[in-house]
C-alpha atoms as a PDB file:
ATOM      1  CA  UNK A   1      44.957 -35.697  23.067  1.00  0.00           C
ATOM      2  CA  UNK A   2      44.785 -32.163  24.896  1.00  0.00           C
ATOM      3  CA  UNK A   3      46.752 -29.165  23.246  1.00  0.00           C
ATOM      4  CA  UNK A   4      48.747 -27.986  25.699  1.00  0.00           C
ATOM      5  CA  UNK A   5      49.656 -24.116  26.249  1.00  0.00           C
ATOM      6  CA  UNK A   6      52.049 -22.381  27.491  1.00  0.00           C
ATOM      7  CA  UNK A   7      51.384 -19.278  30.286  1.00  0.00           C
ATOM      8  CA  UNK A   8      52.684 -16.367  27.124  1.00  0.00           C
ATOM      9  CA  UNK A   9      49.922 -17.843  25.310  1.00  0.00           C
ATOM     10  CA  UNK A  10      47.329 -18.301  27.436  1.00  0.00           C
ATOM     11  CA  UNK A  11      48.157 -14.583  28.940  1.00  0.00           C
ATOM     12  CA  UNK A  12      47.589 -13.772  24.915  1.00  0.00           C
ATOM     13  CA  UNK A  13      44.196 -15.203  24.352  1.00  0.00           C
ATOM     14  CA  UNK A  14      43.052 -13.694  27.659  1.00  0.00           C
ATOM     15  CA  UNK A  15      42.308 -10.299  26.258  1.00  0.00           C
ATOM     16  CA  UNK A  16      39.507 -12.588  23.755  1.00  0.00           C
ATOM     17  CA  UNK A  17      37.691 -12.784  27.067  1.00  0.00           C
ATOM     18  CA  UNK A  18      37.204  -8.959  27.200  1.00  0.00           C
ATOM     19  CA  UNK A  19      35.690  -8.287  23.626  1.00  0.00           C
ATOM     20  CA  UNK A  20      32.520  -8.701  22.110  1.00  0.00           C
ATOM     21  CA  UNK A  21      32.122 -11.754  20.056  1.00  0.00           C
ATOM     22  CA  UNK A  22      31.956 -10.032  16.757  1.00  0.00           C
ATOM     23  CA  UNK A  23      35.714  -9.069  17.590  1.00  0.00           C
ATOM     24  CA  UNK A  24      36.551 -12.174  18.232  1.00  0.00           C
ATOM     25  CA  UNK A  25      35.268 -13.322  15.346  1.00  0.00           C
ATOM     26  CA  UNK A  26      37.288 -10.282  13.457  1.00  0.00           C
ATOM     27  CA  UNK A  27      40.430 -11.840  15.670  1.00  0.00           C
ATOM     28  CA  UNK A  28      39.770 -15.518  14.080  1.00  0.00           C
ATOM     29  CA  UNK A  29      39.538 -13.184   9.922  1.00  0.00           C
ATOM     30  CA  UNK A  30      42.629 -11.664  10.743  1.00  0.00           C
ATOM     31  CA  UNK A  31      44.647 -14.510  12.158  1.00  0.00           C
ATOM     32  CA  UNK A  32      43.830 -17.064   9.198  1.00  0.00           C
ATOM     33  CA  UNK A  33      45.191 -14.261   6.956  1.00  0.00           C
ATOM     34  CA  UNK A  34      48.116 -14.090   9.272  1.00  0.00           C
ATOM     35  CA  UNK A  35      48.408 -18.007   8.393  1.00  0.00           C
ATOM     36  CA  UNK A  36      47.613 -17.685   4.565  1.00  0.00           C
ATOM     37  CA  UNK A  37      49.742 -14.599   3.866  1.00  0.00           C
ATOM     38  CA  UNK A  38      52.034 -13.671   6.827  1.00  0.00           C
ATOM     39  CA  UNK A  39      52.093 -10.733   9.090  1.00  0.00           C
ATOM     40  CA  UNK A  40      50.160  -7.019   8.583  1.00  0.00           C
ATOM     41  CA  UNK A  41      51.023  -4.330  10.936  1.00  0.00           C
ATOM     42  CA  UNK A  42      48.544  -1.956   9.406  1.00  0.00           C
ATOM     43  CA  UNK A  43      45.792  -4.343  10.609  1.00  0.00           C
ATOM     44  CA  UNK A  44      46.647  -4.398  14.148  1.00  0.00           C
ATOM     45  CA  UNK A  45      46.702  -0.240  13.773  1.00  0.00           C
ATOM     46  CA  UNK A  46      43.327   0.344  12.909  1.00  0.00           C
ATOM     47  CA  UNK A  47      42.152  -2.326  14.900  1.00  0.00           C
ATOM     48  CA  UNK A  48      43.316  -1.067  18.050  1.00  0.00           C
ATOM     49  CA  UNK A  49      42.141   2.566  17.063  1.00  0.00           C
ATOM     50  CA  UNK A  50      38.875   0.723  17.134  1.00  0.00           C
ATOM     51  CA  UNK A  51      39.335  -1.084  20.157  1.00  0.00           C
ATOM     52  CA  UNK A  52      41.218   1.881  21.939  1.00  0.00           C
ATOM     53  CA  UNK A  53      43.917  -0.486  23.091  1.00  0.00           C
ATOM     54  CA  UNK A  54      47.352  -0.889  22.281  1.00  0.00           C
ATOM     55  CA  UNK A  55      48.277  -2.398  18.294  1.00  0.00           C
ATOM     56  CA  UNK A  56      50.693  -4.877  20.519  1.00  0.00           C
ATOM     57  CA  UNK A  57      47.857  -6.289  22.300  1.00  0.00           C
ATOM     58  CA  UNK A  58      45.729  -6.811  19.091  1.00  0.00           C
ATOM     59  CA  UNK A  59      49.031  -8.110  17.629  1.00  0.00           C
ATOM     60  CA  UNK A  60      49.584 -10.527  20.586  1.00  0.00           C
ATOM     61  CA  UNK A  61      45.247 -11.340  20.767  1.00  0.00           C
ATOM     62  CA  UNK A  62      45.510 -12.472  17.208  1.00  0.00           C
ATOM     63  CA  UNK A  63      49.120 -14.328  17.416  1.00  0.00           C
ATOM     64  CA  UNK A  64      47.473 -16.292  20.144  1.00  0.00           C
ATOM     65  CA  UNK A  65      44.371 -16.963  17.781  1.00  0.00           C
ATOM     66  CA  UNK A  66      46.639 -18.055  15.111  1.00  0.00           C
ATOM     67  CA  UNK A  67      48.680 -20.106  17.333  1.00  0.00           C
ATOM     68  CA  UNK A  68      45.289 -21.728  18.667  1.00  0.00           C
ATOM     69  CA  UNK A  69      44.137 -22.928  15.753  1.00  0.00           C
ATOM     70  CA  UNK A  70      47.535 -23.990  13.473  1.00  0.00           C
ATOM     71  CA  UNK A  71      48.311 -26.206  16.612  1.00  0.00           C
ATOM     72  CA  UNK A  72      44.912 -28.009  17.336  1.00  0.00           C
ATOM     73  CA  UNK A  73      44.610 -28.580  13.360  1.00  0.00           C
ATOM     74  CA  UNK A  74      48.508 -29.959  13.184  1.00  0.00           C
ATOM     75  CA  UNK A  75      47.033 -32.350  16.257  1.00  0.00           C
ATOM     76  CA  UNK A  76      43.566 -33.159  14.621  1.00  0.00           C
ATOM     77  CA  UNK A  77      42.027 -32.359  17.377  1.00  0.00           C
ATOM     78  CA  UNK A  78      38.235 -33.925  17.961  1.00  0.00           C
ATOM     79  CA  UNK A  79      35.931 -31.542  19.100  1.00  0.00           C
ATOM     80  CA  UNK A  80      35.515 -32.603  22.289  1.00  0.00           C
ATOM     81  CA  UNK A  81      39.331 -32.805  22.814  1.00  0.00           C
ATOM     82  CA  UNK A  82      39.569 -28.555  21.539  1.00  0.00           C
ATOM     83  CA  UNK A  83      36.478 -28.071  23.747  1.00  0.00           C
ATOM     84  CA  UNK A  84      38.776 -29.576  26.549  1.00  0.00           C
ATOM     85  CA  UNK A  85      41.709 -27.357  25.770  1.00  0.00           C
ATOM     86  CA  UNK A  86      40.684 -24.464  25.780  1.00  0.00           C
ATOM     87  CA  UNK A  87      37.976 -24.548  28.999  1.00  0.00           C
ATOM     88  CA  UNK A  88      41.218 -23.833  30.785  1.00  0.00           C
ATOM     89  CA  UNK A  89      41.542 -20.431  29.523  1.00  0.00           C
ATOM     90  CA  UNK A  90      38.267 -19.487  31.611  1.00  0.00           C
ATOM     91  CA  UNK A  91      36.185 -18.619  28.237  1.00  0.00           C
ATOM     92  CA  UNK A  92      32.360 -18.135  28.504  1.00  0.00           C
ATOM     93  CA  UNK A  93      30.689 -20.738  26.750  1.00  0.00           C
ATOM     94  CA  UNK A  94      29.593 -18.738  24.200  1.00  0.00           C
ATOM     95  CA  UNK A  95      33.209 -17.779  23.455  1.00  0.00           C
ATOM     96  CA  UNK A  96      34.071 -21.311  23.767  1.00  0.00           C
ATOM     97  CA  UNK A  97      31.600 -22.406  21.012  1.00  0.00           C
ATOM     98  CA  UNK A  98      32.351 -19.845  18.703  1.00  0.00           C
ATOM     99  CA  UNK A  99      36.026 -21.277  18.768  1.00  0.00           C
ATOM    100  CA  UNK A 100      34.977 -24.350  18.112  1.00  0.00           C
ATOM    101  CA  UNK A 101      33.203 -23.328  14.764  1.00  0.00           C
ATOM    102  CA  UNK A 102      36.072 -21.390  13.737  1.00  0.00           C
ATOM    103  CA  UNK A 103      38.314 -24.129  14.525  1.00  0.00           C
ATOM    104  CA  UNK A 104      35.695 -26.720  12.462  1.00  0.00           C
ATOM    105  CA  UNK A 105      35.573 -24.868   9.642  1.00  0.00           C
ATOM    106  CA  UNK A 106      39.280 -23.731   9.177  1.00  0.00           C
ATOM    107  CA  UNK A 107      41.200 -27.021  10.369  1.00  0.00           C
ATOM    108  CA  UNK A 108      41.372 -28.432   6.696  1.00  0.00           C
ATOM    109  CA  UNK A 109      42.316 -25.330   5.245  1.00  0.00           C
ATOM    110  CA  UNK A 110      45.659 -24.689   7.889  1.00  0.00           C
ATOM    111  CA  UNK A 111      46.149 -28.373   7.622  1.00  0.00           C
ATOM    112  CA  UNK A 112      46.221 -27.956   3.546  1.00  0.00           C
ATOM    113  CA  UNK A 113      48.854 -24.413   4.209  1.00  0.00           C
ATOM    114  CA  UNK A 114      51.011 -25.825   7.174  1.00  0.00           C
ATOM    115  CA  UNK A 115      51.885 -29.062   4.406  1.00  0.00           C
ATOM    116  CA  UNK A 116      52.796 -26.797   1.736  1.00  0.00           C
ATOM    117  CA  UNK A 117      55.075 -25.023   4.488  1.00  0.00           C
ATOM    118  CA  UNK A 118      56.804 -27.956   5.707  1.00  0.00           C
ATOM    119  CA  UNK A 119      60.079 -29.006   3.972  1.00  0.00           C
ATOM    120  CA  UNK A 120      60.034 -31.913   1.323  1.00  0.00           C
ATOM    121  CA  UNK A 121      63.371 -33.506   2.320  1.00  0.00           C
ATOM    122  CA  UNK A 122      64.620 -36.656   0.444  1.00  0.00           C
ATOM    123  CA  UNK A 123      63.690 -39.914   2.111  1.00  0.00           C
ATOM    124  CA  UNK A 124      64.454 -43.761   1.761  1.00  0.00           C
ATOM    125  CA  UNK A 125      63.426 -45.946  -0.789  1.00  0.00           C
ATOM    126  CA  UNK A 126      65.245 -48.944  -0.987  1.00  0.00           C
ATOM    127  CA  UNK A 127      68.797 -50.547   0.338  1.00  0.00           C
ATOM    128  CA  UNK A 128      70.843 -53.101  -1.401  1.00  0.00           C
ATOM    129  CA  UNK A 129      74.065 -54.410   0.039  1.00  0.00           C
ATOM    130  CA  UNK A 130      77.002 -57.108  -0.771  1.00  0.00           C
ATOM    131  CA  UNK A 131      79.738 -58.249   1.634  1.00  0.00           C
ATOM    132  CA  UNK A 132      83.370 -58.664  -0.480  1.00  0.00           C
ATOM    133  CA  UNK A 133      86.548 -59.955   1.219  1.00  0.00           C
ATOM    134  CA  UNK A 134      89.511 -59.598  -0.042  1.00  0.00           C
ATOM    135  CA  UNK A 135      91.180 -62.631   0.957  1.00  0.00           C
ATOM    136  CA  UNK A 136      94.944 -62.793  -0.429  1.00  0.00           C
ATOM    137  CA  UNK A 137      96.738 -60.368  -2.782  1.00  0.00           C
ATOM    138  CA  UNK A 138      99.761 -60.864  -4.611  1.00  0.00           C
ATOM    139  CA  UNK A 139     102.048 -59.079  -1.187  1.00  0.00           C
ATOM    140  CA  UNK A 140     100.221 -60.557   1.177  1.00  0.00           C
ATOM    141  CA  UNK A 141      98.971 -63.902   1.099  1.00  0.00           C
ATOM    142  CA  UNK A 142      97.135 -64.329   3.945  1.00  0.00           C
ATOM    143  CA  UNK A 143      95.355 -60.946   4.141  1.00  0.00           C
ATOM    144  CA  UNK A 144      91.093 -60.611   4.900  1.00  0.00           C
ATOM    145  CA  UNK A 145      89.761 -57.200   4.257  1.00  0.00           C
ATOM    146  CA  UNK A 146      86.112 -57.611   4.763  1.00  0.00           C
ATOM    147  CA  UNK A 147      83.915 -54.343   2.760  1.00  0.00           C
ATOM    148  CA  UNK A 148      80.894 -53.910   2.924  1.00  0.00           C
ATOM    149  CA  UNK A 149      78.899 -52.196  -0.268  1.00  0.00           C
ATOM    150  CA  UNK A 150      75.979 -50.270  -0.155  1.00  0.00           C
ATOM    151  CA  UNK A 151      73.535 -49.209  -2.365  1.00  0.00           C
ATOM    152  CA  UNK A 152      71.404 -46.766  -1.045  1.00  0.00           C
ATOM    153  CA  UNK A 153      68.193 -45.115  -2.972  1.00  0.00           C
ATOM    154  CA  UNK A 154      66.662 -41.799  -1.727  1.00  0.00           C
ATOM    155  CA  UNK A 155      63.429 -40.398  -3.270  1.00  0.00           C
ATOM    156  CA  UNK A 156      62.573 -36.556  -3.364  1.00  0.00           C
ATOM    157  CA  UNK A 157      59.544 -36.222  -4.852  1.00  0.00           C
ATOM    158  CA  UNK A 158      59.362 -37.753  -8.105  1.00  0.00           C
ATOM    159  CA  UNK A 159      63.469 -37.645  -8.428  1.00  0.00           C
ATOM    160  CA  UNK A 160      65.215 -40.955  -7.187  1.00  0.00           C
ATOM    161  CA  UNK A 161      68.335 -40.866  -6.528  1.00  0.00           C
ATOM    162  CA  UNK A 162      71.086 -43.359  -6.156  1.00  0.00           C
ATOM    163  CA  UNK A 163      74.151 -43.391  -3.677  1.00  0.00           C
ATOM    164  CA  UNK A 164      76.694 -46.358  -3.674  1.00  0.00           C
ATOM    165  CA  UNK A 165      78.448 -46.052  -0.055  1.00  0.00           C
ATOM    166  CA  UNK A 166      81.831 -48.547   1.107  1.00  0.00           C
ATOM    167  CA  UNK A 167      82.408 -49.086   4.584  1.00  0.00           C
ATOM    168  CA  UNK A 168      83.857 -51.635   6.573  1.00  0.00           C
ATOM    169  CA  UNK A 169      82.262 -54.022   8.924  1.00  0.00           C
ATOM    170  CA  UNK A 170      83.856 -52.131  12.241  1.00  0.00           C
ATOM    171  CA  UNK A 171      82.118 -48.543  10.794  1.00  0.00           C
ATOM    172  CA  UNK A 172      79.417 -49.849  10.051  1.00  0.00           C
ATOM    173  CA  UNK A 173      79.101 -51.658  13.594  1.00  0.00           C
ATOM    174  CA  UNK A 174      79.686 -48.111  14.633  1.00  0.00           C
ATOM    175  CA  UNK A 175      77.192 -46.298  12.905  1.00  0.00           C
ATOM    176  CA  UNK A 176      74.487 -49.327  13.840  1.00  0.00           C
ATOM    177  CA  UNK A 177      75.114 -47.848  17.449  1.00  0.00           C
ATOM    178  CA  UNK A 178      74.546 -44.367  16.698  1.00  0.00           C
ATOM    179  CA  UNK A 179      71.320 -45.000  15.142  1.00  0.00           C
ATOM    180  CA  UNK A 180      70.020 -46.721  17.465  1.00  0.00           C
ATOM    181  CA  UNK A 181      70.945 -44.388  19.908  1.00  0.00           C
ATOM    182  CA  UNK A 182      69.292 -41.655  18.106  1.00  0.00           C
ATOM    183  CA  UNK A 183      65.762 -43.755  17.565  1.00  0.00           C
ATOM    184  CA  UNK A 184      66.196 -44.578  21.702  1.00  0.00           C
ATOM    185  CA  UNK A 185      66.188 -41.013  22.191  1.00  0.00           C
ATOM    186  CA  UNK A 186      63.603 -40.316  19.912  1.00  0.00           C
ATOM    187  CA  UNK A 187      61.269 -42.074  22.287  1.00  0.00           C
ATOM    188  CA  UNK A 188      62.200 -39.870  25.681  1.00  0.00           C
ATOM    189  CA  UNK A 189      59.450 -37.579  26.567  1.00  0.00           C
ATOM    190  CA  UNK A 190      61.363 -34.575  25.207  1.00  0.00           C
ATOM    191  CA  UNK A 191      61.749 -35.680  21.513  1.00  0.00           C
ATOM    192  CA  UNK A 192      58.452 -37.172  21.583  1.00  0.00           C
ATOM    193  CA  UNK A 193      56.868 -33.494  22.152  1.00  0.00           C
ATOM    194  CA  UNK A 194      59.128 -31.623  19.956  1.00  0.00           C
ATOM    195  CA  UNK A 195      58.205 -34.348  17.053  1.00  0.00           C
ATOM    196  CA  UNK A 196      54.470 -33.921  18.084  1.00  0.00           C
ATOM    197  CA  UNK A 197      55.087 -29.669  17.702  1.00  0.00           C
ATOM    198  CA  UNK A 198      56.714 -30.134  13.961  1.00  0.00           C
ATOM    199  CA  UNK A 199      53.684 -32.556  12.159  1.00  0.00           C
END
């Protein structure tokens, strides 16, 4: 699988291609403290004081960096497969090596930080249903009313939690439909990208 950029971030990681490696090794220091503790504008000052460029370049050089590497390590990338990647952005080879390492040795690391980011949302653990008809009452004798009960368990966490839901059979026909319309569109081309972007 190839990581796939778009032109604002290529046009970003360009401006690696005109510093010495030591910066971009400076670029890779500053970007995984981007990912561990968020954004510094003081950082991009002085470094663009040293670089005599603009601090929005620097900001967008190591944005690009950061962006770089959370992606390929939310993909797994192999090596081979980053090498690919990124010998579209018209690196030198030693440039494109250097990457590499950086990539190697952080990947586990942004994998460990991007899972404590993500949202823990409850999930399903187990479904238990009954069908009850109601076949006469004492007004009407010849009266079906079909239910249908469900017993739904979530888990978040360690926390289970229990949810008894009623519905009747033409609902729950309904809502059948709609689910499976949702997991149908979960397979176009579209979803499956957007899905691949939020692991």
């Amino acid at each position: 699988m190839l990581l796939v950029l778009e032109d604002s971030h290529k046009k970003h990681l360009a401006f690696l291609s005109q510093v010495d490696v030591d910066v971009v090794r400076e670029f890779c220091r500053i970007s995984m403290e981007f990912i561990r503790k968020g954004s510094n504008p003081k950082v991009y000052q002085s470094a663009a004081q040293k670089l005599g460029v603009e601090a929005q370049t620097v900001q967008h050089g190591v944005e690009g960096m950061m962006y770089l590497l959370s992606e390929s390590s939310k993909l797994m990338l192999s090596e081979i497969d980053f090498q690919d990647s990124i010998i579209t952005l018209g690196f030198s080879e030693e440039l494109c090596s250097l990457l590499l390492e950086l990539y190697l040795a952080n990947r586990n690391e942004i994998r460990a930080i991007l899972s404590h980011m993500s949202m823990d949302l409850p999930h399903y653990h187990s479904l238990q249903w009954r069908f009850d008809v109601q076949i006469a009452s004492r007004s009407l004798h010849h009266q079906t009313t079909p239910q249908v009960l469900l017993k739904l368990e979530t888990k978040d966490g360690e926390t289970m939690d229990t949810h008894l839901l009623q519905t009747d059979p033409v609902n729950l026909l309904h809502l059948t439909q709609v689910l499976d319309a949702a997991l149908q569109e979960m397979k176009s081309p579209y979803c499956r990208r957007i899905a691949r972007n939020i692991k």
